[in-house]
C-alpha atoms as a PDB file:
ATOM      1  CA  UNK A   1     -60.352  42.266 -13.218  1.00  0.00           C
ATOM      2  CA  UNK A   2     -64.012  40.661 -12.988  1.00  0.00           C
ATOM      3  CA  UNK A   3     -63.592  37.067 -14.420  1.00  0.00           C
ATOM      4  CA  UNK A   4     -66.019  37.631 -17.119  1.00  0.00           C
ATOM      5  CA  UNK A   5     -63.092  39.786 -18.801  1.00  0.00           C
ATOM      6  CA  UNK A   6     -60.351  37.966 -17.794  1.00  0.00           C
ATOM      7  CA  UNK A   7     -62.331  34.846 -19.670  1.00  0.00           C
ATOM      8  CA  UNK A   8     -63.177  36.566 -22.774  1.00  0.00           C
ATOM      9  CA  UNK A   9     -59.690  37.951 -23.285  1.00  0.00           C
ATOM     10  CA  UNK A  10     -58.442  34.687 -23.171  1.00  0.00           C
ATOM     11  CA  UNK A  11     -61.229  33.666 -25.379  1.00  0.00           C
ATOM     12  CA  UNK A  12     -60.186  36.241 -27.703  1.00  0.00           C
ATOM     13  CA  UNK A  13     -56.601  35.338 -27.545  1.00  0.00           C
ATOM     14  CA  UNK A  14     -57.201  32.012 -28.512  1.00  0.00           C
ATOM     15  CA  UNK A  15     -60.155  33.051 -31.598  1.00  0.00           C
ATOM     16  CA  UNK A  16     -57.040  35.114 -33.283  1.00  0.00           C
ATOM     17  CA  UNK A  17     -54.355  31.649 -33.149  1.00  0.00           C
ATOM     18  CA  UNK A  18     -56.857  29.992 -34.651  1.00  0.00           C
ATOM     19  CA  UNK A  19     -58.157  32.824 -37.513  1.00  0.00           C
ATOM     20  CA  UNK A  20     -54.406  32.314 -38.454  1.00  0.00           C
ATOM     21  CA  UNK A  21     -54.486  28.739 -38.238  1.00  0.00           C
ATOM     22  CA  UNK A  22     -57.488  28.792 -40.473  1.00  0.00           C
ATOM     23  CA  UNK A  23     -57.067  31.845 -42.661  1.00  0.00           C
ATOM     24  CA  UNK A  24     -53.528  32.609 -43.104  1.00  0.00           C
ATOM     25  CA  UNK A  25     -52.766  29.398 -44.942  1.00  0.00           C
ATOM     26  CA  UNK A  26     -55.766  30.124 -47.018  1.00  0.00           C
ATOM     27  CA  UNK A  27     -54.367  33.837 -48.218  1.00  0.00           C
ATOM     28  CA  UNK A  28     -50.805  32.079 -49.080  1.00  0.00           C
ATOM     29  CA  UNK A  29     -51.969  29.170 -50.674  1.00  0.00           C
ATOM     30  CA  UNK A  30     -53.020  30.760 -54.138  1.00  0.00           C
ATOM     31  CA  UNK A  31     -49.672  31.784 -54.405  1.00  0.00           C
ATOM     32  CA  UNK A  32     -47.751  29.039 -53.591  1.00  0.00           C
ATOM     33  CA  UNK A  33     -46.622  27.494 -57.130  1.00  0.00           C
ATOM     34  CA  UNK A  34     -44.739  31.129 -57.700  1.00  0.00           C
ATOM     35  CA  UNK A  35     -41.376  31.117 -55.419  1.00  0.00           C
ATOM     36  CA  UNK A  36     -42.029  35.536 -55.337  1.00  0.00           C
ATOM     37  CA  UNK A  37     -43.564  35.842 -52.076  1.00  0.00           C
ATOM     38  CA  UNK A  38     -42.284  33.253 -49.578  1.00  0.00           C
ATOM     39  CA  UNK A  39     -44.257  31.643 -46.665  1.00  0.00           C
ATOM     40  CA  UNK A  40     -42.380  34.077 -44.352  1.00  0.00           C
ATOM     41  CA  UNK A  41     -42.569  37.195 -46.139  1.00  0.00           C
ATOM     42  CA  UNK A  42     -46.038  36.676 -46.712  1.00  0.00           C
ATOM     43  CA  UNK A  43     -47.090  35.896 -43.155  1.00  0.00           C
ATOM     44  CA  UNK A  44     -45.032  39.046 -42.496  1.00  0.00           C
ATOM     45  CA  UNK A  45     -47.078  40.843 -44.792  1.00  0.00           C
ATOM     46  CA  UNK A  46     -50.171  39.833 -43.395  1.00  0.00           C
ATOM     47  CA  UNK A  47     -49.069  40.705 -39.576  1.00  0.00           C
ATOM     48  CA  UNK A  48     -48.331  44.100 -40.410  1.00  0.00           C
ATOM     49  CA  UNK A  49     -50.973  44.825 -42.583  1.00  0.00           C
ATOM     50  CA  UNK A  50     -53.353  43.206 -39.787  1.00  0.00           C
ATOM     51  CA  UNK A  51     -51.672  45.667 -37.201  1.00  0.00           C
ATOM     52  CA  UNK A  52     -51.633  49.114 -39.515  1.00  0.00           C
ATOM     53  CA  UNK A  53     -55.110  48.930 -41.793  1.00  0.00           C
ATOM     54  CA  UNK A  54     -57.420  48.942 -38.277  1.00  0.00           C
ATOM     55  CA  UNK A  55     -55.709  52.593 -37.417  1.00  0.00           C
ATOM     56  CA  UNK A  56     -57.365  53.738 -40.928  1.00  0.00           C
ATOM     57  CA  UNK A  57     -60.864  52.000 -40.811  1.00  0.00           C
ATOM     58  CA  UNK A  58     -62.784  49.736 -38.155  1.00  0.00           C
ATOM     59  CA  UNK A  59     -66.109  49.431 -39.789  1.00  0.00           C
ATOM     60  CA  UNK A  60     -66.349  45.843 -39.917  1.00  0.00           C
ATOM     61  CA  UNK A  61     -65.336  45.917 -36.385  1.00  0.00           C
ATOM     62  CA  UNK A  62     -67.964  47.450 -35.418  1.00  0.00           C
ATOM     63  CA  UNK A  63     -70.758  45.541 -37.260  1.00  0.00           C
ATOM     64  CA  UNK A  64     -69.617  42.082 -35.481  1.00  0.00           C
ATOM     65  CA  UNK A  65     -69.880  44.544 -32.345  1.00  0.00           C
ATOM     66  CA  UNK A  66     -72.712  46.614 -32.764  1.00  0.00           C
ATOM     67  CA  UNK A  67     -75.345  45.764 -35.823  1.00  0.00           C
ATOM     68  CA  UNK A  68     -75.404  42.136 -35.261  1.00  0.00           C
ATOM     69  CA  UNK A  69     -76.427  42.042 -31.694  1.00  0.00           C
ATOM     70  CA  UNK A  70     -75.670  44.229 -28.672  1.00  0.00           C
ATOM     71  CA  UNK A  71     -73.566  43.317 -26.572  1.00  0.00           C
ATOM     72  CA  UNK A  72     -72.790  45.571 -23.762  1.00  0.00           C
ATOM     73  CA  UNK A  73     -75.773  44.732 -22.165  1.00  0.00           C
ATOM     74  CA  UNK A  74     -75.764  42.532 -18.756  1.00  0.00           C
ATOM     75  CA  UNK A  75     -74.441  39.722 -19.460  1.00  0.00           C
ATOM     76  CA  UNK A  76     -73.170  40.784 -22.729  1.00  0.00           C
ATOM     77  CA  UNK A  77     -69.502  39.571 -22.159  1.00  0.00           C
ATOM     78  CA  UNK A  78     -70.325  35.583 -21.056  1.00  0.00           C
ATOM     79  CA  UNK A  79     -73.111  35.906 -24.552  1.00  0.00           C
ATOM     80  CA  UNK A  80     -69.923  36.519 -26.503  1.00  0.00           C
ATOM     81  CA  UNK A  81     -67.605  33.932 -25.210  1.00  0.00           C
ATOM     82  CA  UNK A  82     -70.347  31.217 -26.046  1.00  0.00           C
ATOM     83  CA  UNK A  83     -70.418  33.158 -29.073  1.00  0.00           C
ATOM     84  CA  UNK A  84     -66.423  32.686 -30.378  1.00  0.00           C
ATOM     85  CA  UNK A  85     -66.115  29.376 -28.465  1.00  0.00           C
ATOM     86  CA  UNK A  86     -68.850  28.154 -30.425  1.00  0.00           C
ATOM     87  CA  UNK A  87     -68.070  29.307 -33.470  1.00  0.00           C
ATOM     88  CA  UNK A  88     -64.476  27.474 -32.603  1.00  0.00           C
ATOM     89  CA  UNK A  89     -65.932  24.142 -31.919  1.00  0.00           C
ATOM     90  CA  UNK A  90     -67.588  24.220 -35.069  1.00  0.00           C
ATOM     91  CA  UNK A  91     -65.246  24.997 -37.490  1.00  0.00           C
ATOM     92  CA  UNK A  92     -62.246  22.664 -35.683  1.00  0.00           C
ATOM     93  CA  UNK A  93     -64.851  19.677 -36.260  1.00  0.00           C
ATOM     94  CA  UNK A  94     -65.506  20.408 -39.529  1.00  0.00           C
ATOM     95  CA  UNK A  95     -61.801  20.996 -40.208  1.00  0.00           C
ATOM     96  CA  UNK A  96     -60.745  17.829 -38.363  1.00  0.00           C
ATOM     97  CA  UNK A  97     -63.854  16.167 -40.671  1.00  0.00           C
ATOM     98  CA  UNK A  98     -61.615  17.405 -43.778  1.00  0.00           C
ATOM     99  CA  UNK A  99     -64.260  20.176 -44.147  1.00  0.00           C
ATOM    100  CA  UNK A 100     -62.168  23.467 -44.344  1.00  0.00           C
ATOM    101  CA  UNK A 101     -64.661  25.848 -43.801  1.00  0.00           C
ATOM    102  CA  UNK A 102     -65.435  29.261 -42.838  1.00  0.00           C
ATOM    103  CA  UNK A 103     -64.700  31.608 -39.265  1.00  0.00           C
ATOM    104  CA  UNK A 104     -66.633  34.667 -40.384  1.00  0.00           C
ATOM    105  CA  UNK A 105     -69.659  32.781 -40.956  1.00  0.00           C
ATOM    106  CA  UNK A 106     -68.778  30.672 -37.936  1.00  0.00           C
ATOM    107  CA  UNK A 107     -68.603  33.752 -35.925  1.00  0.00           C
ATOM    108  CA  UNK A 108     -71.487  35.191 -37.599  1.00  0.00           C
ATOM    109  CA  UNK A 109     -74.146  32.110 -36.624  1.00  0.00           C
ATOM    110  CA  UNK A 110     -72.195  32.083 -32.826  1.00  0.00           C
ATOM    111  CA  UNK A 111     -72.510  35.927 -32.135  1.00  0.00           C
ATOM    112  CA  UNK A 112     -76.398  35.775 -33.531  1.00  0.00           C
ATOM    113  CA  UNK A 113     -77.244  32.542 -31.533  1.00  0.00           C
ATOM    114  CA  UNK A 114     -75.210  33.713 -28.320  1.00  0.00           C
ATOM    115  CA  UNK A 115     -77.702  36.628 -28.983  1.00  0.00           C
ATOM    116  CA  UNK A 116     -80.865  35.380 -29.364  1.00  0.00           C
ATOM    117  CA  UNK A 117     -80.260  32.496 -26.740  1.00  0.00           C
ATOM    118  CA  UNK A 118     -79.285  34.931 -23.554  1.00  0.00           C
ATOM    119  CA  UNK A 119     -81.813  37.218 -24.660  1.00  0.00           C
ATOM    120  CA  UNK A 120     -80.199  40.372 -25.972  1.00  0.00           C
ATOM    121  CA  UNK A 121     -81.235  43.013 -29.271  1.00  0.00           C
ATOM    122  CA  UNK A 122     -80.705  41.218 -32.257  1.00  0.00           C
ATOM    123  CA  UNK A 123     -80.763  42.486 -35.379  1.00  0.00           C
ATOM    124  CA  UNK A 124     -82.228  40.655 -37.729  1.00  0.00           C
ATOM    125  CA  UNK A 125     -82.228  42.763 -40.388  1.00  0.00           C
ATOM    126  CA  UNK A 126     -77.989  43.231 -40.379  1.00  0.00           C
ATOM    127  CA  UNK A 127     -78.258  39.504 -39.853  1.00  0.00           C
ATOM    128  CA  UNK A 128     -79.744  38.517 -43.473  1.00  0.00           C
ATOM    129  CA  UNK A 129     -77.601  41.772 -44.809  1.00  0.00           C
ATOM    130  CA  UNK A 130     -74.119  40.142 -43.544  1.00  0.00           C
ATOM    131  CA  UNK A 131     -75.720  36.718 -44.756  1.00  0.00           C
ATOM    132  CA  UNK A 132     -76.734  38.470 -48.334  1.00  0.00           C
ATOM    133  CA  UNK A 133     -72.792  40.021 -48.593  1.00  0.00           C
ATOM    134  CA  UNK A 134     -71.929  36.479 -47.813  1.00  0.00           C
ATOM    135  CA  UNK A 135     -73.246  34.653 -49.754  1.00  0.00           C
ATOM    136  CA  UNK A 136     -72.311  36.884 -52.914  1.00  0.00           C
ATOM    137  CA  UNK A 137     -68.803  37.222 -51.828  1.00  0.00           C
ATOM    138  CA  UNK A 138     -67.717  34.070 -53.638  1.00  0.00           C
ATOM    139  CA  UNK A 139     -69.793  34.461 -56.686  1.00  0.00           C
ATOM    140  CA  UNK A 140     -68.537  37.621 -57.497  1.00  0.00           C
ATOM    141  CA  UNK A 141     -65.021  36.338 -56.790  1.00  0.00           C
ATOM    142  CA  UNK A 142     -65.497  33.833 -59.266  1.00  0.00           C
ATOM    143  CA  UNK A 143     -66.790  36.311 -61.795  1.00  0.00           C
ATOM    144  CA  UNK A 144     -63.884  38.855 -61.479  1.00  0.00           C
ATOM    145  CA  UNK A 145     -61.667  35.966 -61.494  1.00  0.00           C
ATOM    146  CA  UNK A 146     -62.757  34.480 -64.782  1.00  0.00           C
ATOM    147  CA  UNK A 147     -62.581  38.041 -66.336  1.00  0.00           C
ATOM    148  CA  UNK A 148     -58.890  38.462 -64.434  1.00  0.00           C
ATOM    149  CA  UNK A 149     -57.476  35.447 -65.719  1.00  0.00           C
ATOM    150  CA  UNK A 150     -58.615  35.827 -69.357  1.00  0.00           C
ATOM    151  CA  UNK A 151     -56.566  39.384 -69.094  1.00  0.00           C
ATOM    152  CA  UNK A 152     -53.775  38.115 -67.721  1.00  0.00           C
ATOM    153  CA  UNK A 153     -53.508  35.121 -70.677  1.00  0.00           C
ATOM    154  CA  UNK A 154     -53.673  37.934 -73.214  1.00  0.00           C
ATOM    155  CA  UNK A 155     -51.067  40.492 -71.534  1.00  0.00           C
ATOM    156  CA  UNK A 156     -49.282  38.887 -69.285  1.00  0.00           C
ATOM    157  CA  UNK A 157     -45.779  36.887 -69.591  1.00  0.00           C
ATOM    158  CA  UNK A 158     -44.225  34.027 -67.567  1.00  0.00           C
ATOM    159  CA  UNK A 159     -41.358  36.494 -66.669  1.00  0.00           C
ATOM    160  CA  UNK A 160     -43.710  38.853 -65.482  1.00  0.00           C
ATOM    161  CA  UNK A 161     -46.325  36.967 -63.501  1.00  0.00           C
ATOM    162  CA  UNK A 162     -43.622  37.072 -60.521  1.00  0.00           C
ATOM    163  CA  UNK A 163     -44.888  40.500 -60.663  1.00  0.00           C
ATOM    164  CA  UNK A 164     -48.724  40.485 -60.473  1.00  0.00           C
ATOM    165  CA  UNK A 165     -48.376  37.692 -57.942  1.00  0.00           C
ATOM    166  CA  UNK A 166     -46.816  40.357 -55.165  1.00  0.00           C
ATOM    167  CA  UNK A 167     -48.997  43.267 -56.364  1.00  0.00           C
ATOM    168  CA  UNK A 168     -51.992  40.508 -55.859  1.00  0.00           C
ATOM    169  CA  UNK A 169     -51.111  39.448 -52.885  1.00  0.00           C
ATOM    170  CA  UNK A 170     -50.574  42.581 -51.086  1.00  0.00           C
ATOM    171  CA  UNK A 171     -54.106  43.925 -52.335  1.00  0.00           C
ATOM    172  CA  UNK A 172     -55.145  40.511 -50.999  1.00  0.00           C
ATOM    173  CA  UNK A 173     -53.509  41.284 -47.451  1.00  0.00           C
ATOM    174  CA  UNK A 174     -54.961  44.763 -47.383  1.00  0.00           C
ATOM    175  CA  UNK A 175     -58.560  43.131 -47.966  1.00  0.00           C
ATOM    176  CA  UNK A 176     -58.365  41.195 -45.251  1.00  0.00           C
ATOM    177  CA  UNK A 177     -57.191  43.368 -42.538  1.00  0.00           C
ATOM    178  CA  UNK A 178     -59.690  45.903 -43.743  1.00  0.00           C
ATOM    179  CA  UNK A 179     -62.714  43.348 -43.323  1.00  0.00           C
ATOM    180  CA  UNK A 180     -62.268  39.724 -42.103  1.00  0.00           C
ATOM    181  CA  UNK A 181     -59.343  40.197 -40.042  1.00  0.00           C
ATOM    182  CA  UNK A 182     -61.601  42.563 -37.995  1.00  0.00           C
ATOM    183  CA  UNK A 183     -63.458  39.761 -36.422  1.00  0.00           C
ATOM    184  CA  UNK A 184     -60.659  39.219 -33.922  1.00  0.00           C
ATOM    185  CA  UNK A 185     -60.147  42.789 -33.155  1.00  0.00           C
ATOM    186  CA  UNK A 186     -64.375  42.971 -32.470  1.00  0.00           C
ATOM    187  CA  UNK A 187     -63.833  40.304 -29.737  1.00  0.00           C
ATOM    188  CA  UNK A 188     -61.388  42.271 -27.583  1.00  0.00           C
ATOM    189  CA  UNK A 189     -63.007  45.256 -27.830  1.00  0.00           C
ATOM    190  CA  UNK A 190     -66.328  43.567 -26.183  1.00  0.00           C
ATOM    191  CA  UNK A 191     -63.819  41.708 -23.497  1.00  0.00           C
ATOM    192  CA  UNK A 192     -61.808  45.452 -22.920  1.00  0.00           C
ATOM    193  CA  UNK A 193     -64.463  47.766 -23.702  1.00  0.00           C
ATOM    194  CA  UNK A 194     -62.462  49.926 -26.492  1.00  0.00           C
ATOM    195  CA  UNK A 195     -63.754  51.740 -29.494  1.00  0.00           C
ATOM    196  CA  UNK A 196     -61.465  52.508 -32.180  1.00  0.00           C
ATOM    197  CA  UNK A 197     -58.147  50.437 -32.740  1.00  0.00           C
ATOM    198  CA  UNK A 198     -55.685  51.424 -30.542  1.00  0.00           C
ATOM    199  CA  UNK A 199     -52.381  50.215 -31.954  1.00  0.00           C
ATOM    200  CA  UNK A 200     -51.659  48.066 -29.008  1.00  0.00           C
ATOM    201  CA  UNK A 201     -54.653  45.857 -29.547  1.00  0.00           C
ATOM    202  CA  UNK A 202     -54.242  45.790 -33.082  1.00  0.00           C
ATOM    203  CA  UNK A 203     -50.402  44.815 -32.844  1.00  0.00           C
ATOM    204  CA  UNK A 204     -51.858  42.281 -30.323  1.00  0.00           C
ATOM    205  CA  UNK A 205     -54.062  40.460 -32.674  1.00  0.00           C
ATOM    206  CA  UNK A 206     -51.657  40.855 -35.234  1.00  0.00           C
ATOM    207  CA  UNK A 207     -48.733  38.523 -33.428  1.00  0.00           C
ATOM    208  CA  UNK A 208     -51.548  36.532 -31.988  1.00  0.00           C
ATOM    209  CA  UNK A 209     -52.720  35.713 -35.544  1.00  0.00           C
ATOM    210  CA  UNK A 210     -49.048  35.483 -36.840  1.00  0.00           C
ATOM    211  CA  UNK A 211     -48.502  32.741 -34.363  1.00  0.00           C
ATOM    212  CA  UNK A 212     -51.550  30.366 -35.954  1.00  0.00           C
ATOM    213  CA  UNK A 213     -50.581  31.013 -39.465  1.00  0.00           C
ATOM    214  CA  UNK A 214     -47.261  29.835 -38.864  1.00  0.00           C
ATOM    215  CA  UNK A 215     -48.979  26.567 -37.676  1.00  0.00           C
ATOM    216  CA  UNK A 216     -51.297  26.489 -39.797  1.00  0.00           C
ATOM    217  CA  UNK A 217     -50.294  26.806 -43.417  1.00  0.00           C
ATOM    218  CA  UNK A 218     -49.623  23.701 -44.331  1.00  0.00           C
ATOM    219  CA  UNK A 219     -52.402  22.121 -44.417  1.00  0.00           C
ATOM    220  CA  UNK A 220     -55.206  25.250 -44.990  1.00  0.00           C
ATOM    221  CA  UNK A 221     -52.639  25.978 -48.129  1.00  0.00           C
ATOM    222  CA  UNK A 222     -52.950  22.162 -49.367  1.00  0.00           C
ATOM    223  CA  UNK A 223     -56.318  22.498 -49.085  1.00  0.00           C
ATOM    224  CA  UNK A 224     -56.952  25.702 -51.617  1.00  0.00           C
ATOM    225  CA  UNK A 225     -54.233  25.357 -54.217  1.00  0.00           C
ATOM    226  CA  UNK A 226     -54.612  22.102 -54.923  1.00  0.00           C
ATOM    227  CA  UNK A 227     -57.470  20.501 -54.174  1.00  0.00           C
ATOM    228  CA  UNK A 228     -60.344  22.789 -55.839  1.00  0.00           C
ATOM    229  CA  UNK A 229     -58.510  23.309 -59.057  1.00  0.00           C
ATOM    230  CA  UNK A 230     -55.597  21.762 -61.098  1.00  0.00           C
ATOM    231  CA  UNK A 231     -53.819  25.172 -61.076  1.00  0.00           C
ATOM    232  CA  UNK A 232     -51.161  26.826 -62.878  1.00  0.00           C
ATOM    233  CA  UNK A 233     -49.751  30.036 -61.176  1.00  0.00           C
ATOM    234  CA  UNK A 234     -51.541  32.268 -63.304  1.00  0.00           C
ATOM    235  CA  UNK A 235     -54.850  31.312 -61.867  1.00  0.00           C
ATOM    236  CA  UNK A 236     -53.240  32.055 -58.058  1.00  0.00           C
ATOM    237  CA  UNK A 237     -52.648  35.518 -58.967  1.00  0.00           C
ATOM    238  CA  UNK A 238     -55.848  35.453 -60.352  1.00  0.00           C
ATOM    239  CA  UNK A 239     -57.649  34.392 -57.585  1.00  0.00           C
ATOM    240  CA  UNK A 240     -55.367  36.918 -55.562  1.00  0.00           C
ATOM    241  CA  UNK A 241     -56.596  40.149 -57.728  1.00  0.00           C
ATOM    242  CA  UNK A 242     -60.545  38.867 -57.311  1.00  0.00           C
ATOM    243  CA  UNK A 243     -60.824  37.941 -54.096  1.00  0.00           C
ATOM    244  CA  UNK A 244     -58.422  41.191 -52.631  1.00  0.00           C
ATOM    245  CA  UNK A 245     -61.345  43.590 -54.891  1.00  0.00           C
ATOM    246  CA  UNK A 246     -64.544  41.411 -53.808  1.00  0.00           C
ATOM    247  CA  UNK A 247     -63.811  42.204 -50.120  1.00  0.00           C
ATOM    248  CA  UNK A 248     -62.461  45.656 -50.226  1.00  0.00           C
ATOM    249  CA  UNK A 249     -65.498  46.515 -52.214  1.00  0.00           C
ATOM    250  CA  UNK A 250     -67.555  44.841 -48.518  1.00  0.00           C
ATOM    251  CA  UNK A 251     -65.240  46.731 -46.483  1.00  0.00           C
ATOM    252  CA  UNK A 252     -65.948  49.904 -47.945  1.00  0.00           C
ATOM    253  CA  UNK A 253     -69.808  49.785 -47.196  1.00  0.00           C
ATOM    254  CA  UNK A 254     -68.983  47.530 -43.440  1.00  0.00           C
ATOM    255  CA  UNK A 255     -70.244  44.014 -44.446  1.00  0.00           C
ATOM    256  CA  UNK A 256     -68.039  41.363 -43.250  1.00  0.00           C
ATOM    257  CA  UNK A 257     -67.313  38.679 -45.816  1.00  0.00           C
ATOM    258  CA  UNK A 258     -65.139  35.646 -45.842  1.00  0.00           C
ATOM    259  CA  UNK A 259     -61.678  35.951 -47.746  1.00  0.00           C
ATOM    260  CA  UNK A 260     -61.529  32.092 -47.684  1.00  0.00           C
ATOM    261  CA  UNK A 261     -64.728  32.066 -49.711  1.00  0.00           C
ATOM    262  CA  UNK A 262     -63.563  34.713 -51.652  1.00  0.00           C
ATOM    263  CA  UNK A 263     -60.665  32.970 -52.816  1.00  0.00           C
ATOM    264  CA  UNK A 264     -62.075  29.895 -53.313  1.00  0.00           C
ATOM    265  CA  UNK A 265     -64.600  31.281 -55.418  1.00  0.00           C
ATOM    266  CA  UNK A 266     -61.783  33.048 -57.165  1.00  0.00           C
ATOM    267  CA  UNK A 267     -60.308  29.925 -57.748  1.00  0.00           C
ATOM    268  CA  UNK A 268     -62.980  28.562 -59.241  1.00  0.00           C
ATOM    269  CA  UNK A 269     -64.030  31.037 -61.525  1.00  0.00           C
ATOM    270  CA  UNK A 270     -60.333  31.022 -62.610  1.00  0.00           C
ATOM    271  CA  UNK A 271     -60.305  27.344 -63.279  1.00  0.00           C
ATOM    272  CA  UNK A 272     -63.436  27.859 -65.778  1.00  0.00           C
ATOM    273  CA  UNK A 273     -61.840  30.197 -67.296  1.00  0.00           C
ATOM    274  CA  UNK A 274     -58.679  27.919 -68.533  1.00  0.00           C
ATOM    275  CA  UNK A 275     -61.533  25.239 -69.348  1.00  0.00           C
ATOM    276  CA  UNK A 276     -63.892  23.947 -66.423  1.00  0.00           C
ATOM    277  CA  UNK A 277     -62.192  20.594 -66.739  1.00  0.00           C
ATOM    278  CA  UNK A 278     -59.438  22.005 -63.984  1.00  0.00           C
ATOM    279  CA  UNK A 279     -61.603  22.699 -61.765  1.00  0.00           C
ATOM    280  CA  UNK A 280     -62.344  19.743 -59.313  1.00  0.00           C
ATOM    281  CA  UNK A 281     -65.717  20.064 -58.279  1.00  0.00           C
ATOM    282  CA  UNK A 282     -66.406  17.509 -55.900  1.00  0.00           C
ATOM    283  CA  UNK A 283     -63.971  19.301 -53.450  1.00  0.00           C
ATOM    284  CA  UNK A 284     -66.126  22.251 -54.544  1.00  0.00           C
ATOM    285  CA  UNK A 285     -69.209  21.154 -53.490  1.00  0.00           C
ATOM    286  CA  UNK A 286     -67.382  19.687 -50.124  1.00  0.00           C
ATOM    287  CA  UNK A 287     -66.389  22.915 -49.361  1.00  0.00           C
ATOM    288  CA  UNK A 288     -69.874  24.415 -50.044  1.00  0.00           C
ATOM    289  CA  UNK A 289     -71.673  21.974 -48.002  1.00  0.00           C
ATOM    290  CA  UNK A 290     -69.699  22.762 -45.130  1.00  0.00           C
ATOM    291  CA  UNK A 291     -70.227  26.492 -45.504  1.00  0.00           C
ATOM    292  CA  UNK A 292     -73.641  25.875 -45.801  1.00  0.00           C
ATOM    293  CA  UNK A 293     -73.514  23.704 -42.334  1.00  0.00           C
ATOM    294  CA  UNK A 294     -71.146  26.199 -40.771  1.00  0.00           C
ATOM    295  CA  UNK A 295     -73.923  29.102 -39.832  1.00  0.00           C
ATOM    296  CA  UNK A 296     -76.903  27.078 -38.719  1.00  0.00           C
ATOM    297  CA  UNK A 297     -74.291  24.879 -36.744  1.00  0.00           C
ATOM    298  CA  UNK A 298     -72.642  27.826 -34.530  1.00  0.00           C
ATOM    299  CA  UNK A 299     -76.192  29.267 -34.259  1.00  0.00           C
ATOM    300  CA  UNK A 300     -78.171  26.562 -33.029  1.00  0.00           C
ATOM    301  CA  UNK A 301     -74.972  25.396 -30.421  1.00  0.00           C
ATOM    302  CA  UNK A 302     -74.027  28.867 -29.588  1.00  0.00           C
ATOM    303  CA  UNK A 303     -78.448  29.809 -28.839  1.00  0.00           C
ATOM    304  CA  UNK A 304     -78.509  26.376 -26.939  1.00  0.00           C
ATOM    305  CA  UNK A 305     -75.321  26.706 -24.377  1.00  0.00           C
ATOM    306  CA  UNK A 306     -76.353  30.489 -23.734  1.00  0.00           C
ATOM    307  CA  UNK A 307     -79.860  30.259 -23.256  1.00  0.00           C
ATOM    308  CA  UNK A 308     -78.886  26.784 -20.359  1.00  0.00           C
ATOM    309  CA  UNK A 309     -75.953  29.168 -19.050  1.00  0.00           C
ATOM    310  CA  UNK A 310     -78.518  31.920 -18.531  1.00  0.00           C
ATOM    311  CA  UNK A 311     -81.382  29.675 -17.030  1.00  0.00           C
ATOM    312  CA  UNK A 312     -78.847  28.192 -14.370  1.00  0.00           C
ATOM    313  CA  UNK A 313     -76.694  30.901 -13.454  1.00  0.00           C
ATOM    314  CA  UNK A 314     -77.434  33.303 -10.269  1.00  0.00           C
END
């Protein structure tokens, strides 16, 4: 196997561990006041769901793949593993900085960068369209949030919250594997040169991402459900229903979106709901400042390392 594979599938390997490390804590931790779904079940959940929802749709897949930049061009393969490795670096600084931030926008700003800097078709068009979807993803969160949690005060019982949280977090789980789970499954199929979503791939990057969650919850749940708001359980499930409808609704049309962002936007819009005086916004705008570093950051390093790797190579 030419080494340019072999170093992207390892590459790849490693993007999925991490996606869990980063995301999977972030999907369990609006839930996490409510003893319904437990850590393990939920990770569960997400595994499956991560394996199974690719066999039925690959759209966003294929925009990381194909409408951001090409790359199945020479050279295409080494562009991408600057790309993800990038986009790693980035968001494990920020993280270790205490700046939870985002992958998809991290892989977003490496995959355009990696692009631009070895010299292959960029789109830049799909670029600001992603960026557009991005940006929005949280805001509408927020707004389907503070309309979900001013429902649920006026139907919705203690004894029955238990209830909404699972149905919540399932359409959560769905949303995910239908649109930013699909980031690690558009990696391998540059590195193995696959279309579709063969089921051993999938299950691949399913156990792959299982593996990081596990790792990773603690602190990625600490960081959502209890430092943006002072939340009750009703604004989890909240949070769960906006954020699991937000990014289905990007799925369905192939814009990759971040569920992270999502659900801290659902959070938020939750917390203003029950009276903006829960919602902490200082770890708000931390979190917003290092989205808003996240992009540029991957970009610029990702452009930089790939256009040097080009120059000097043979």
């Amino acid at each position: 196997m030419p080494l340019d594979i072999v170093v992207l599938v390892v590459v790849a390997g490693m993007f999925a561990v991490v996606s869990g490390m980063n995301d999977g804590g972030a999907l369990l931790a609006t839930g996490l006041k409510l003893p319904s779904v437990r850590p393990a079940t939920g990770i569960a959940t997400l595994v499956v769901l991560i394996a199974v929802i690719p066999l039925l749709t690959s759209k966003v897949a294929l925009t990381f793949v194909t409408r951001l930049a090409t790359f199945h061009d020479p050279g295409g393969k080494y562009a991408m593993t600057i790309a993800v490795v990038s986009a790693l670096v980035v968001v494990l600084v920020l993280s270790a900085k205490g700046r939870p931030t985002s992958l998809t926008l991290a892989i977003v700003g490496g995959l355009t960068g990696a692009g631009l800097g070895w010299g292959l078709p960029v789109s830049g068009s799909s670029v600001l369209l992603v960026l557009a979807f991005g940006l929005a993803a949280p805001i509408a969160g927020g707004l389907v949030a503070w309309g979900t949690t001013v429902l649920l005060l006026r139907t919705t019982t203690s004894a029955n919250l238990p209830r909404w949280h699972w149905a919540g977090f399932v359409l959560q789980c769905v949303a995910y594997a239908a649109n930013d789970g699909q980031k690690m499954l558009a990696v391998f199929m540059i590195a193995l040169g696959f279309t579709g979503a063969p089921l051993p791939y999938t299950a691949l990057v399913a156990g792959l991402f299982g593996v990081g969650a596990l790792y990773g919850l603690p602190k990625a749940g600490r960081t959502l459900s209890r430092e943006i708001i002072v939340s009750r359980p009703l604004h989890g499930v909240a949070a769960e229903f906006s954020a699991g409808a937000t990014v289905i609704a990007c799925a369905a049309v192939g814009m990759p979106v971040s569920m992270t962002q999502a659900i801290a936007g659902g959070l938020i819009g939750a917390g203003v709901a029950a009276g903006s005086g829960r919602v902490r916004w200082y770890a708000a705008v931390k979190i917003v400042v290092a989205w808003l570093l996240t992009l540029p950051a991957s970009m610029l390093l990702a452009g930089i390392v790939a256009w040097v790797v080009k120059g000097v190579g043979p």
